[in-house]
Protein backbone atom coordinates (compact mmCIF):
# COMPACT_ATOMS: atom_id res chain seq x y z
CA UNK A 1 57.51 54.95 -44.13
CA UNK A 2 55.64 51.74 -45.53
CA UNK A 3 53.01 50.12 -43.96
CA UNK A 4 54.32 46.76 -45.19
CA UNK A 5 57.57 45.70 -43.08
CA UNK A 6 59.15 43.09 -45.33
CA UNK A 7 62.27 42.56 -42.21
CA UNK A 8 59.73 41.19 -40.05
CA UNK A 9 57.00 39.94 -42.45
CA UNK A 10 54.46 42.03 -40.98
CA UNK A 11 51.47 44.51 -42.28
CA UNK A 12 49.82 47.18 -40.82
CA UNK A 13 46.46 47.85 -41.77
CA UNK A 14 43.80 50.23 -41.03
CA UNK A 15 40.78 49.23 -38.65
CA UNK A 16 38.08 49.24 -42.13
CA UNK A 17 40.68 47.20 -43.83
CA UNK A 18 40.84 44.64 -40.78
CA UNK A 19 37.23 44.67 -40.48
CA UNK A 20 36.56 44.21 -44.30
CA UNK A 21 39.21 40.97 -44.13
CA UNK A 22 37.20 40.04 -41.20
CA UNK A 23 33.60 39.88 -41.99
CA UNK A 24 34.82 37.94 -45.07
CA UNK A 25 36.24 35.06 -43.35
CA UNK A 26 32.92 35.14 -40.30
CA UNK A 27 31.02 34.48 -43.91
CA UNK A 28 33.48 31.62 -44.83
CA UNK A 29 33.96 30.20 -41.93
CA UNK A 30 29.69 30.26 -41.48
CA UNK A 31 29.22 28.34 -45.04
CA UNK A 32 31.84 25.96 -43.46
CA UNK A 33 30.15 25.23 -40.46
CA UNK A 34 26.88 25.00 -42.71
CA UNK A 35 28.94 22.07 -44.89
CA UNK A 36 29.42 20.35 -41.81
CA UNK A 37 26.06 20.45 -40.41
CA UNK A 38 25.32 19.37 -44.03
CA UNK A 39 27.21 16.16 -43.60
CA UNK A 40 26.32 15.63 -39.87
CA UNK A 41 22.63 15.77 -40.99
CA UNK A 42 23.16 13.49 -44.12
CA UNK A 43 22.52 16.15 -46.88
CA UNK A 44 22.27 15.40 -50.54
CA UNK A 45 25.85 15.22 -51.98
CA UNK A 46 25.06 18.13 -54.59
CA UNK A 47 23.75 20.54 -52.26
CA UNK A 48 26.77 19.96 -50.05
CA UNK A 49 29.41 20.29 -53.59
CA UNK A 50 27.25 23.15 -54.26
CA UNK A 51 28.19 24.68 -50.93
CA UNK A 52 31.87 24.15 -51.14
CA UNK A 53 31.85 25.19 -54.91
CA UNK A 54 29.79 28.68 -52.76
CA UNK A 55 32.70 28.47 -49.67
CA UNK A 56 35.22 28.37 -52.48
CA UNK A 57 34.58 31.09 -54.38
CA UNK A 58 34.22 33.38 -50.65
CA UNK A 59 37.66 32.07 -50.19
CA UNK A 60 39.01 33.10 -53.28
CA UNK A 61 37.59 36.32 -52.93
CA UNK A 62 39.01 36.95 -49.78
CA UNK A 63 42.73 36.25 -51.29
CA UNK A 64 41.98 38.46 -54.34
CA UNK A 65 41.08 41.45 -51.87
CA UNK A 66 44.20 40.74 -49.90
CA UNK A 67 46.34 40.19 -52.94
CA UNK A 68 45.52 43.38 -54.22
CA UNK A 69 46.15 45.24 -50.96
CA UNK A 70 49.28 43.74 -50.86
CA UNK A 71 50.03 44.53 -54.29
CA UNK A 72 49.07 48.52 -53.93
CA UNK A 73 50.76 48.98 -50.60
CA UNK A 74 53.50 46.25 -49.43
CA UNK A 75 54.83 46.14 -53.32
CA UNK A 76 54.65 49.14 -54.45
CA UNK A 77 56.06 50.94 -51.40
CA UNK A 78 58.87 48.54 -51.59
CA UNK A 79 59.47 49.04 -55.81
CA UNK A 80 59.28 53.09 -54.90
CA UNK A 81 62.04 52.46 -51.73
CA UNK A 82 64.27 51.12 -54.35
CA UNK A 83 63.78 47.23 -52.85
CA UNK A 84 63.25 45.34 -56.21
CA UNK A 85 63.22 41.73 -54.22
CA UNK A 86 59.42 42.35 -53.44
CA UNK A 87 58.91 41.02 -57.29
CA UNK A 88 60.70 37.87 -56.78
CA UNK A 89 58.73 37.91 -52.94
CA UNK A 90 55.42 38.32 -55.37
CA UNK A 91 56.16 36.28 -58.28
CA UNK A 92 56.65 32.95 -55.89
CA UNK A 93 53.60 34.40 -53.73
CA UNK A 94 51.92 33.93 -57.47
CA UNK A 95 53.08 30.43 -58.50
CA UNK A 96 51.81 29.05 -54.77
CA UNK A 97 48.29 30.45 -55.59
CA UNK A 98 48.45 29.08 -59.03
CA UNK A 99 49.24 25.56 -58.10
C-alpha cells in the first residue's frame, strides 16, 4: 500500500522524516522572528534584506526536501499503481512553485 493517499490528500511519514521537516521550519520560523526584531529595533535595511535573502533560501530548502519526498514516494507509488493523474497532480504542483 502507498504511503501517499491521493483520495484524501494525505501523507504518512515516518517520525525522522517529520522531525527533519520540523527542525527546518523551528530554523525558519527563528530567522523570521529575528527579521522582526530587526525591524522593531530599527536595523540597517541591508542586514534585514540580507536576512530574508538567508530566510528565503531555508524556505526553499525546505520545499525542495519535501518536493523530493513527494516525488520518490506519493508519485512514484501512484505511476507503479497504474494512477497516471499524479503527473498532471505534479506538473501543476510545478507551475505554482515556478510562478
Amino acid at each position: 500500500m502507498s504511503d501517499c493517499c491521493h483520495k484524501r490528500k494525505t501523507k504518512q511519514r515516518t517520525e525522522a522524516e517529520i522531525r527533519a521537516l520540523c527542525n527546518r521550519l523551528n530554523r525558519i520560523e527563528g530567522q523570521i522572528r529575528g527579521i522582526r526584531t530587526m525591524v522593531e529595533e530599527d536595523g540597517y535595511c541591508t542586514d534585514i534584506l540580507t536576512q530574508t535573502a538567508a530566510a528565503s533560501a531555508a524556505l526553499n530548502a525546505f520545499r525542495t526536501e519535501l518536493l523530493s519526498e513527494h516525488i520518490r514516494s506519493c508519485v512514484a507509488d501512484g505511476l507503479r499503481a497504474g494512477d497516471d493523474t499524479v503527473v498532471d497532480e505534479l506538473l501543476d504542483t510545478l507551475k505554482k512553485l515556478m510562478k
